[in-house]
Protein backbone atom coordinates (compact mmCIF):
# COMPACT_ATOMS: atom_id res chain seq x y z
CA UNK A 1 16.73 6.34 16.65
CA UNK A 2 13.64 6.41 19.13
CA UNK A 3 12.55 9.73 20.57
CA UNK A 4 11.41 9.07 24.58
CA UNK A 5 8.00 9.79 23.39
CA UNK A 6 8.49 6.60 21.27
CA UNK A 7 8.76 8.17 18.03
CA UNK A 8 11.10 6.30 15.35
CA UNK A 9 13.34 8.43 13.06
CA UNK A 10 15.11 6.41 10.13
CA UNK A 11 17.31 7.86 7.98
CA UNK A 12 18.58 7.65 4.38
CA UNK A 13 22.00 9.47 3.94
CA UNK A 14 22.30 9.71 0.24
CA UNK A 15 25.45 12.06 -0.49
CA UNK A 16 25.16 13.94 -3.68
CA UNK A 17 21.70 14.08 -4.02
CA UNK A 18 20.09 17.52 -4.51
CA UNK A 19 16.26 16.14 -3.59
CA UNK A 20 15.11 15.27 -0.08
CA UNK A 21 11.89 13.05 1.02
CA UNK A 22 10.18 13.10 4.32
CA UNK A 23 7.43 10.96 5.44
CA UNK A 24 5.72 10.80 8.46
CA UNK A 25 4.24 6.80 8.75
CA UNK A 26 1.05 6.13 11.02
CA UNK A 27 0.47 2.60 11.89
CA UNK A 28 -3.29 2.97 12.08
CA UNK A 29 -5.59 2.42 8.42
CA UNK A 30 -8.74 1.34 7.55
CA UNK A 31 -8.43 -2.16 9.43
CA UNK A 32 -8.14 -0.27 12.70
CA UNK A 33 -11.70 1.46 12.52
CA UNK A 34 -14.85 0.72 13.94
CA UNK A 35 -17.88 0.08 11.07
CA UNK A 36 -19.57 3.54 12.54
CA UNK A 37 -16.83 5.46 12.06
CA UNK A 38 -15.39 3.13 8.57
CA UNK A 39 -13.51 6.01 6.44
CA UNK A 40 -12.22 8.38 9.26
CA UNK A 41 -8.90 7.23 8.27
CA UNK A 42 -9.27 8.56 4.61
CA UNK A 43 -11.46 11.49 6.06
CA UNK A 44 -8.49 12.39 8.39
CA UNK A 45 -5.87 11.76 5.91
CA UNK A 46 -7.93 14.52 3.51
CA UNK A 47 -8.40 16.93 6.21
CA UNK A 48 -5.06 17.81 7.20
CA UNK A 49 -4.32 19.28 4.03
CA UNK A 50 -7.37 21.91 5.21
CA UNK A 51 -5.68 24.57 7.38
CA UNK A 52 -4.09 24.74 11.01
CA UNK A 53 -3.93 27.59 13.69
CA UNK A 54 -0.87 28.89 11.43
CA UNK A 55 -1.48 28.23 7.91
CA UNK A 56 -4.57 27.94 5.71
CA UNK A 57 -5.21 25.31 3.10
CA UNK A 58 -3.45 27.23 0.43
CA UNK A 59 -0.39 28.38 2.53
CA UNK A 60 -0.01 24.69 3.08
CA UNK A 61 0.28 23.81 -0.33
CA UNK A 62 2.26 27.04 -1.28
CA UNK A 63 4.91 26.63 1.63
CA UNK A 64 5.86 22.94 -0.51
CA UNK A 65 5.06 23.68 -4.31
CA UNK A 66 6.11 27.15 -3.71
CA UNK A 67 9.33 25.69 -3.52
CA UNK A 68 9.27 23.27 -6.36
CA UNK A 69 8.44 20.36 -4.18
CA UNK A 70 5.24 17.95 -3.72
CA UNK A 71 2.85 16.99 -1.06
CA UNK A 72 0.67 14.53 -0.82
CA UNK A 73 -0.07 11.67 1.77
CA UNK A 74 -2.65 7.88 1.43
CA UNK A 75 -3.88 5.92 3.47
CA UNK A 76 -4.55 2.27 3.30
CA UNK A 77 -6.06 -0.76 4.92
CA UNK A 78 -3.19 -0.54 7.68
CA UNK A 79 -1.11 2.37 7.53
CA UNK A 80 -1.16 5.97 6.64
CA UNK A 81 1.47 8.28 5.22
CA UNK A 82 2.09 11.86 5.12
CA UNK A 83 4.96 12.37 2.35
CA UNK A 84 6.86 15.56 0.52
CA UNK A 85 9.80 15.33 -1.44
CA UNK A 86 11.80 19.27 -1.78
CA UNK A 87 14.84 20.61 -2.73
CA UNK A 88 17.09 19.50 -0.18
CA UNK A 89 18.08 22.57 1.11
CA UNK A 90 13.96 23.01 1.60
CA UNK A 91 13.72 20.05 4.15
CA UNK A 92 13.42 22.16 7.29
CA UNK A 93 10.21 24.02 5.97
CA UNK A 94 9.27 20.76 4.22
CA UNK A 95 9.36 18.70 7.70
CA UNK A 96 7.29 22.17 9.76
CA UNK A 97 4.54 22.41 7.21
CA UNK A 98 4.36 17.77 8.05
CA UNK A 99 4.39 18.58 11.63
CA UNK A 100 1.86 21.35 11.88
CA UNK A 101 -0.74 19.52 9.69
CA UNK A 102 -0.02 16.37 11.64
CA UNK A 103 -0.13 17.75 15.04
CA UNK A 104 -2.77 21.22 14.57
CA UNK A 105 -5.42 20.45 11.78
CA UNK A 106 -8.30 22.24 12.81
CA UNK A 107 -11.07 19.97 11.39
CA UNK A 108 -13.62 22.87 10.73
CA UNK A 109 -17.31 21.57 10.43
CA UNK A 110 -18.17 23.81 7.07
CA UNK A 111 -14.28 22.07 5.66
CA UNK A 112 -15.68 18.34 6.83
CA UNK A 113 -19.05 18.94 5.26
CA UNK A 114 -17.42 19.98 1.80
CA UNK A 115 -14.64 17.28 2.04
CA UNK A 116 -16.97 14.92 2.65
CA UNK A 117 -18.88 15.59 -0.53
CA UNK A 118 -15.69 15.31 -2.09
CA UNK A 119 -15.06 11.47 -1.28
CA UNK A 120 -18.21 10.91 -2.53
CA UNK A 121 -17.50 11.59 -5.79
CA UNK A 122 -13.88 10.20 -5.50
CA UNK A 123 -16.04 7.01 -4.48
CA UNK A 124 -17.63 7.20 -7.20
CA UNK A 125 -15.05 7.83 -9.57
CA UNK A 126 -13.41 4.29 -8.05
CA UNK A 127 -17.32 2.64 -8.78
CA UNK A 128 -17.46 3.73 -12.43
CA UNK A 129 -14.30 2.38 -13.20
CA UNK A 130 -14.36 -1.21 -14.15
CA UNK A 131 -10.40 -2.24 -13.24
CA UNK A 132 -10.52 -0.14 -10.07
CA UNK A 133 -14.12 -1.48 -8.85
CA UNK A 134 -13.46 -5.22 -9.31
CA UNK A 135 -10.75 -4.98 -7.15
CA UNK A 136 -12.69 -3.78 -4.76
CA UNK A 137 -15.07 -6.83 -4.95
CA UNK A 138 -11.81 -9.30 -4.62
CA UNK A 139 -11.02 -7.46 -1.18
CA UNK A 140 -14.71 -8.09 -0.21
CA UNK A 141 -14.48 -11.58 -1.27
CA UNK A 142 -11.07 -12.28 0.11
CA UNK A 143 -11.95 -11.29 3.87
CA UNK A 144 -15.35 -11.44 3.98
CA UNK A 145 -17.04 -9.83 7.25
CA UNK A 146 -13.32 -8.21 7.87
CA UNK A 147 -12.32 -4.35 7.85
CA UNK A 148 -9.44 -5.78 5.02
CA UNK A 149 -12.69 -6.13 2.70
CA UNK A 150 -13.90 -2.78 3.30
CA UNK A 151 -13.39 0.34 1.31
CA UNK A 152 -10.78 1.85 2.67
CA UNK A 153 -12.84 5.11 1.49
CA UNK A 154 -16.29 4.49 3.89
CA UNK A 155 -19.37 4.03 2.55
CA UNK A 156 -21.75 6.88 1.81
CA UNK A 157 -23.69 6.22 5.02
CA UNK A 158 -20.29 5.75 7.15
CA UNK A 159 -19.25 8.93 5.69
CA UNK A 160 -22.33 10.94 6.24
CA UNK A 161 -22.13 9.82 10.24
CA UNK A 162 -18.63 11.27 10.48
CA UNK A 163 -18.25 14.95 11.84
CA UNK A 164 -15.16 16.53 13.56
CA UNK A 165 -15.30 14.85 16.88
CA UNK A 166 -14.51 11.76 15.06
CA UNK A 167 -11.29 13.12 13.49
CA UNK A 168 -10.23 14.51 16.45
CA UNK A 169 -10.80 11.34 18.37
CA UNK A 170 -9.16 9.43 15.26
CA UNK A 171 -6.29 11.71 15.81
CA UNK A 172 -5.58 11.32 19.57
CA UNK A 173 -5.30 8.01 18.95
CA UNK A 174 -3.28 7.89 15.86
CA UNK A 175 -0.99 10.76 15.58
CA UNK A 176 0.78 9.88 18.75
CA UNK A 177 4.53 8.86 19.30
CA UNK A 178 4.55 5.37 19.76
CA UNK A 179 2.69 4.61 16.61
CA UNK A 180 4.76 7.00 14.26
CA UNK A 181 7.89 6.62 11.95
CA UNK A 182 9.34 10.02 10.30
CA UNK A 183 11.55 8.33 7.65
CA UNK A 184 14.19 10.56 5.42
CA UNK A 185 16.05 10.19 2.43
CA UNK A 186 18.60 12.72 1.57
CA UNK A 187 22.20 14.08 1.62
CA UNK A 188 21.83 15.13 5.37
CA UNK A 189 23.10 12.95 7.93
CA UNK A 190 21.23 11.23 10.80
CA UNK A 191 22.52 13.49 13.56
CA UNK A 192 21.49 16.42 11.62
CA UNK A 193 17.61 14.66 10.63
CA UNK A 194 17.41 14.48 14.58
CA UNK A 195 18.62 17.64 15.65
CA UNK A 196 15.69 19.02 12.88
CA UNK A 197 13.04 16.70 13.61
CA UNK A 198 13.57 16.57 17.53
CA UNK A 199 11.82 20.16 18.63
CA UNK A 200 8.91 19.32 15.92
CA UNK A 201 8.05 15.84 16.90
CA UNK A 202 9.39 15.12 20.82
CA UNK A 203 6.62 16.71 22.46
CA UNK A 204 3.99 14.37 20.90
CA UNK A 205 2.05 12.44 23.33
CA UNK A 206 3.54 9.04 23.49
CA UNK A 207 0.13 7.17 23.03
CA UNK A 208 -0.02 3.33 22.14
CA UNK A 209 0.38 1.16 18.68
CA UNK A 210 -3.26 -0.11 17.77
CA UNK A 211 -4.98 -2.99 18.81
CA UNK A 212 -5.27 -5.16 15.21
CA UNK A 213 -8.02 -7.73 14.90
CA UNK A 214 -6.72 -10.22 13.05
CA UNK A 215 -7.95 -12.15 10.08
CA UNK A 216 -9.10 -15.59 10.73
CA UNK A 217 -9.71 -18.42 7.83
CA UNK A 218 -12.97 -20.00 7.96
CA UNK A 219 -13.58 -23.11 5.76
CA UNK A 220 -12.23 -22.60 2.37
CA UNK A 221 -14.16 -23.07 -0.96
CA UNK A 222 -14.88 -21.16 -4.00
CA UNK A 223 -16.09 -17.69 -4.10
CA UNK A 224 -17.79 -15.47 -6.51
CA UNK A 225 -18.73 -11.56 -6.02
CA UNK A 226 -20.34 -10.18 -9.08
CA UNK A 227 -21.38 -6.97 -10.78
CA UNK A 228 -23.21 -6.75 -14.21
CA UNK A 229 -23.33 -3.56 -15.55
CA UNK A 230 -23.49 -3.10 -19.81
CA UNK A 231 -19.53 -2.49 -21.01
CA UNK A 232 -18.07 -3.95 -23.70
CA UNK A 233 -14.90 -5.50 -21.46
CA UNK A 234 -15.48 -8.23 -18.83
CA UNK A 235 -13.15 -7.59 -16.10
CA UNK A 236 -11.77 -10.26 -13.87
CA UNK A 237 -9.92 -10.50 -10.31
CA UNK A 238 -8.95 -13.73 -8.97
CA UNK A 239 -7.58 -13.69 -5.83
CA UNK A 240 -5.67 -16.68 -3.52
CA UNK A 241 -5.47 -15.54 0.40
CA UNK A 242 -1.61 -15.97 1.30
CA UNK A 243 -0.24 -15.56 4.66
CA UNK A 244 1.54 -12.40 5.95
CA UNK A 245 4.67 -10.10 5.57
CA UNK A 246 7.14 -12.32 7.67
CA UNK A 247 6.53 -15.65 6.28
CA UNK A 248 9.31 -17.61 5.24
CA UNK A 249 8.15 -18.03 2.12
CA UNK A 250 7.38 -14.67 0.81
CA UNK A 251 9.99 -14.01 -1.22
CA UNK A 252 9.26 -17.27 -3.24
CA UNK A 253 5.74 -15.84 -3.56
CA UNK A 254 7.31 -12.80 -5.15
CA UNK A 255 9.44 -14.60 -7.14
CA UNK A 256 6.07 -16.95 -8.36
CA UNK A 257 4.33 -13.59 -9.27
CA UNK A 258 6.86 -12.54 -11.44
CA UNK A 259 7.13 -15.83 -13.13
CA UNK A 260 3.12 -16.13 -13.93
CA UNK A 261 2.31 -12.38 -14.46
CA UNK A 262 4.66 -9.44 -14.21
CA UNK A 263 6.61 -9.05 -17.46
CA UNK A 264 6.01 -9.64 -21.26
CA UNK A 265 7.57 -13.29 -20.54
CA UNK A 266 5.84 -14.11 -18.10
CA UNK A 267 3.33 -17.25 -18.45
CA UNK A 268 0.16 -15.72 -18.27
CA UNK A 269 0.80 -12.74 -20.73
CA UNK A 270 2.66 -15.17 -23.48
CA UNK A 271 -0.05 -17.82 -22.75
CA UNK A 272 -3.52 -15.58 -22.81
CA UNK A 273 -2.37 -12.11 -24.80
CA UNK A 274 0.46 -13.65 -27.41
CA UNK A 275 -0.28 -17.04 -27.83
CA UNK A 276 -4.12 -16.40 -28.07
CA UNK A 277 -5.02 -12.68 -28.08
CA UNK A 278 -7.67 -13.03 -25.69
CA UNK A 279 -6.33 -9.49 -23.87
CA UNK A 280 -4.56 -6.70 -23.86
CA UNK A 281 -4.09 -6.81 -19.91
CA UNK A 282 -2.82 -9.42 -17.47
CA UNK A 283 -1.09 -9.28 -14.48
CA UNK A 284 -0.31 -11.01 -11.38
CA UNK A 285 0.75 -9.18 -8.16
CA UNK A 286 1.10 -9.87 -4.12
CA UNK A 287 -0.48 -7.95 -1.37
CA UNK A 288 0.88 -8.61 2.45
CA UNK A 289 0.03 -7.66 5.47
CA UNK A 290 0.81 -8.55 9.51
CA UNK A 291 -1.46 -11.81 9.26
CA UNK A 292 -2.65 -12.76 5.97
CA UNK A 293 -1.84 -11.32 2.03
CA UNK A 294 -3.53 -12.09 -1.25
CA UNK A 295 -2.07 -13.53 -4.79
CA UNK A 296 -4.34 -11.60 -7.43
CA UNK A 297 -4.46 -12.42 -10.94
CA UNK A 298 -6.62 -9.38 -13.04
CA UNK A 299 -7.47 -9.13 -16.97
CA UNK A 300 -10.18 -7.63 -18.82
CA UNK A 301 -11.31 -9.43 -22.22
CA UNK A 302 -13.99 -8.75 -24.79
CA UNK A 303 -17.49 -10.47 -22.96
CA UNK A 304 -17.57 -13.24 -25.66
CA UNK A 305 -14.21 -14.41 -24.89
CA UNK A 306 -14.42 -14.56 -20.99
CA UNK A 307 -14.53 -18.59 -21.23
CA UNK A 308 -11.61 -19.43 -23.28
CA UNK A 309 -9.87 -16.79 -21.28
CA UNK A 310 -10.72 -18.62 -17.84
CA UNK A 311 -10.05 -21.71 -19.42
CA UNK A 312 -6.71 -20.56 -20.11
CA UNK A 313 -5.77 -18.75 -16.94
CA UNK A 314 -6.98 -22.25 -15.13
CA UNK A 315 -4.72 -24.08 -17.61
CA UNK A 316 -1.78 -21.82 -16.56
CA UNK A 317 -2.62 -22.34 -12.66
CA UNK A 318 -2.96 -25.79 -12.82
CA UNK A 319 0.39 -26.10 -14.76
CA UNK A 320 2.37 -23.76 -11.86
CA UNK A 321 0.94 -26.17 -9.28
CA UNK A 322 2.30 -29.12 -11.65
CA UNK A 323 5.25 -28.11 -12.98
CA UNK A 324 7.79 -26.08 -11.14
CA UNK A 325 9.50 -23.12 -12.94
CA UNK A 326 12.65 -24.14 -15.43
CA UNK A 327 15.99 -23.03 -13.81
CA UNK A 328 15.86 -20.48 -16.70
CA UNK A 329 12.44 -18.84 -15.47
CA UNK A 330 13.87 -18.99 -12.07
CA UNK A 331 17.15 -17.05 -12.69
CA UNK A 332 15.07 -14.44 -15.03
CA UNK A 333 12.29 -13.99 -12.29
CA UNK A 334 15.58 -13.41 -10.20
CA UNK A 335 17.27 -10.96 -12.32
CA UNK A 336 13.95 -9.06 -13.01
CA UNK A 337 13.29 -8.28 -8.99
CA UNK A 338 16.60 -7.18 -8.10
CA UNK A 339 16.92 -4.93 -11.70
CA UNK A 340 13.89 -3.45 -10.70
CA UNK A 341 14.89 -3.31 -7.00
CA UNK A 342 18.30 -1.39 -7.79
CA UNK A 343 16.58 0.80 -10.15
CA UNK A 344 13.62 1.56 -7.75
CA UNK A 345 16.52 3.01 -5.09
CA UNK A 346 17.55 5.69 -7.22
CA UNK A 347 14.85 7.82 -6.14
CA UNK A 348 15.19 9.44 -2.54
CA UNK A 349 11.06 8.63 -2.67
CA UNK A 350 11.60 5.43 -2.76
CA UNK A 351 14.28 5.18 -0.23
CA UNK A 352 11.68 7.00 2.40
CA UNK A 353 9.56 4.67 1.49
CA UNK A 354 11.84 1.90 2.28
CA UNK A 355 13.10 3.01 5.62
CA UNK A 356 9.54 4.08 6.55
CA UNK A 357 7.88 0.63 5.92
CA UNK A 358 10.71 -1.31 7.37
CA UNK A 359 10.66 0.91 10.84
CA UNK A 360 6.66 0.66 10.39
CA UNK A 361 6.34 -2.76 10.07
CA UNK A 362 9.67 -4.28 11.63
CA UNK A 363 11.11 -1.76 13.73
CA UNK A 364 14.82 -2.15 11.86
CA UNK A 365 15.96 -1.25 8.44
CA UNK A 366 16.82 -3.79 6.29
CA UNK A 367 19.75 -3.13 4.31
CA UNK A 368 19.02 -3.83 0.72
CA UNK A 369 22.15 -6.47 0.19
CA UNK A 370 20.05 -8.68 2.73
CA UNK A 371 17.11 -8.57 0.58
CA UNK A 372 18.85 -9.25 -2.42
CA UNK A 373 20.46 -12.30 -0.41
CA UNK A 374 16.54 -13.67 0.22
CA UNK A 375 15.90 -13.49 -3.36
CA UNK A 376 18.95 -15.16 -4.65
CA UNK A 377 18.53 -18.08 -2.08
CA UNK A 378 15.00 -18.87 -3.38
CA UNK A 379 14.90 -22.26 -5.00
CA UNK A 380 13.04 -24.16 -7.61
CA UNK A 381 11.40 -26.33 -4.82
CA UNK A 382 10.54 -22.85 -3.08
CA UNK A 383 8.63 -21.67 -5.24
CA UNK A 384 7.26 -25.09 -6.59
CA UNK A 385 5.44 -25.00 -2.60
CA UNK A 386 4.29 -21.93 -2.74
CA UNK A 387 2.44 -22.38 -6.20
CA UNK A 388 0.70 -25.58 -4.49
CA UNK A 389 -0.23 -24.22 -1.14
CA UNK A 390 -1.84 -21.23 -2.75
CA UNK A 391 -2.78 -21.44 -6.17
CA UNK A 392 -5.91 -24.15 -5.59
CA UNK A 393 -8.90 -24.22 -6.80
CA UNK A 394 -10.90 -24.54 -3.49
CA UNK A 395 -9.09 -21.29 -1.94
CA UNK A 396 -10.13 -19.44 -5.11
């Protein structure tokens, strides 16, 4: 349903259950800031949890975990999310704690100040660790001279700029109807999600979606980003810019990922970690958003072995652009997404999160039997295009 202010409600109506999940889904992230002002997303997303006109910071918290539920929210390069998950018969006072922080935080100058000095050491915490930092670099490298290659965190001297005019600026903008889903997963039905989220959320301002600059490709070759520092491990993140959410192809890319890096038999772990023992880590993974995505490929190996590892992770890349997937690597990649897709909707989390990012992204709901459908129709020759449009050397 859409509110007149242009708020989207989705609901989940999972009979039975005894949990409940609630999360209110802003269409504004780190892509959508200005360099002066890079981190107010994060800041924001932080500061909420810091008191309102009716409840201090620990009230907040108590008012969910007092309960036996959890509260928590993220934000990332192009959304940011606001999430609880309560006994069921808690949602009401689960979805009037998400509605006060979302529509009174009180952004206090002595709370910024101290908040502040707390991202610095969660950015630092990020820097000092190895597998988080070098992926990190691969966002810099991937969209160079974008806001998709900047921490989504701010910089120390972004952050130090930031005081509460900003947030409350960030907030006009952002926490307004048109660019907000509430999405809800539980045994209530959707009449009854309305008639409770209606006299909490209708009288937001209807505001405006955000303007997004998009990404645009400049000439593609090689690229390296860097950082020596003395640890025993080298660790490595090699990335392949895809294109976006609603391309036709991205459920073969999905399906490639899984086949290359996402399971004990997958190429990559059988060809560098079993066959050769060069690791103890490898993965593949996708990343999508509106206009562009990115294929990663991490490991970390012992510093001597970095070159035969390479050489073998080039091997493998060259032989998915060469040789398509057996009809027996096909059917298993297959089987492995939709097991882990039917075991990922048990959770009333999860489904939140599914009606939430579909309404976010897509304004509908996809039903998961259309999903599944997607997967199943991916062929051999899908996937054997995807591997050679993205995984080449020049676009490394």
């Amino acid at each position: 349903s859409v509110l007149p202010n242009g708020l989207r409600v989705g609901s989940a109506t999972l009979p039975g259950r005894h949990s409940a999940s609630i999360g209110l889904w802003i269409g504004s992230g780190s892509r959508h800031e200005a360099m002066r002002v890079a981190g107010v997303a994060h800041l924001v997303e932080h500061m909420v949890f810091k008191g309102t006109a009716r409840r201090s910071a620990r009230r907040i918290s108590l008012d969910i975990e007092g309960v036996g539920g959890e509260l928590n929210a993220f934000t990332s390069e192009d959304h940011t999310c606001y999430h609880a998950v309560v006994p069921a018969a808690r949602l009401a006072g689960a979805a009037d704690v998400l509605a006060d922080i979302f529509s009174n935080a009180r952004f206090s100058a002595r709370d910024c100040a101290r908040e502040k000095e707390v991202i610095l050491e969660e950015i630092q915490m990020y820097r000092e660790n190895p597998g988080q930092h070098v992926e990190d670099l691969l966002s810099a490298v991937v969209w160079p001279g974008h806001p998709l290659g900047r921490l989504i965190t701010g910089t120390p001297a972004s952050l130090a700029r930031l005081g509460p005019d900003d947030l409350h600026a960030w907030t006009q903008r952002a926490h307004v109807g048109a660019n907000t889903v509430i999405a809800v997963a539980s045994p209530f039905s959707h009449e009854e999600i309305l008639a409770l989220l209606t006299p909490l959320f209708g009288k937001l301002p209807r505001g405006a979606r955000p303007r997004t600059r998009l990404f645009k490709a400049g000439p593609t070759s090689p690229r390296v980003l860097a950082d020596t520092r003395e640890i025993e491990q080298t660790h490595v993140a090699l990335g392949f810019r895809t294109a976006g959410r609603r391309h036709r192809h991205r459920f073969a890319l999905r399906l490639l990922s899984v086949a290359l890096g996402e399971t004990m038999g997958s190429r990559l772990f059988y060809s560098l970690r079993e066959k050769r023992g060069l690791c103890y880590a490898v993965h593949s993974e996708t990343d999508v958003f509106e206009d562009t995505g990115v294929f990663e490929i991490y490991t970390a190996v012992e510093n001597g072995k970095l070159e035969a590892a390479l050489r073998a992770l080039s091997g493998e890349l060259a032989r998915a652009v060469s040789q398509a997937p057996s009809g027996k690597e096909l059917a298993m990649a297959k089987e492995f997404t939709l097991g882990q897709q039917a075991l990922w909707f048990e959770s009333t989390v999860n489904q939140m999160n599914w009606v939430g990012e579909s309404l976010l992204w897509h304004d509908a709901i996809f039903p998961e039997h259309k999903v599944r459908d997607k997967i199943l129709g991916v062929t051999r020759d899908d996937m054997a295009a995807v591997a050679a449009a993205v995984l080449q050397p020049r676009r490394a």
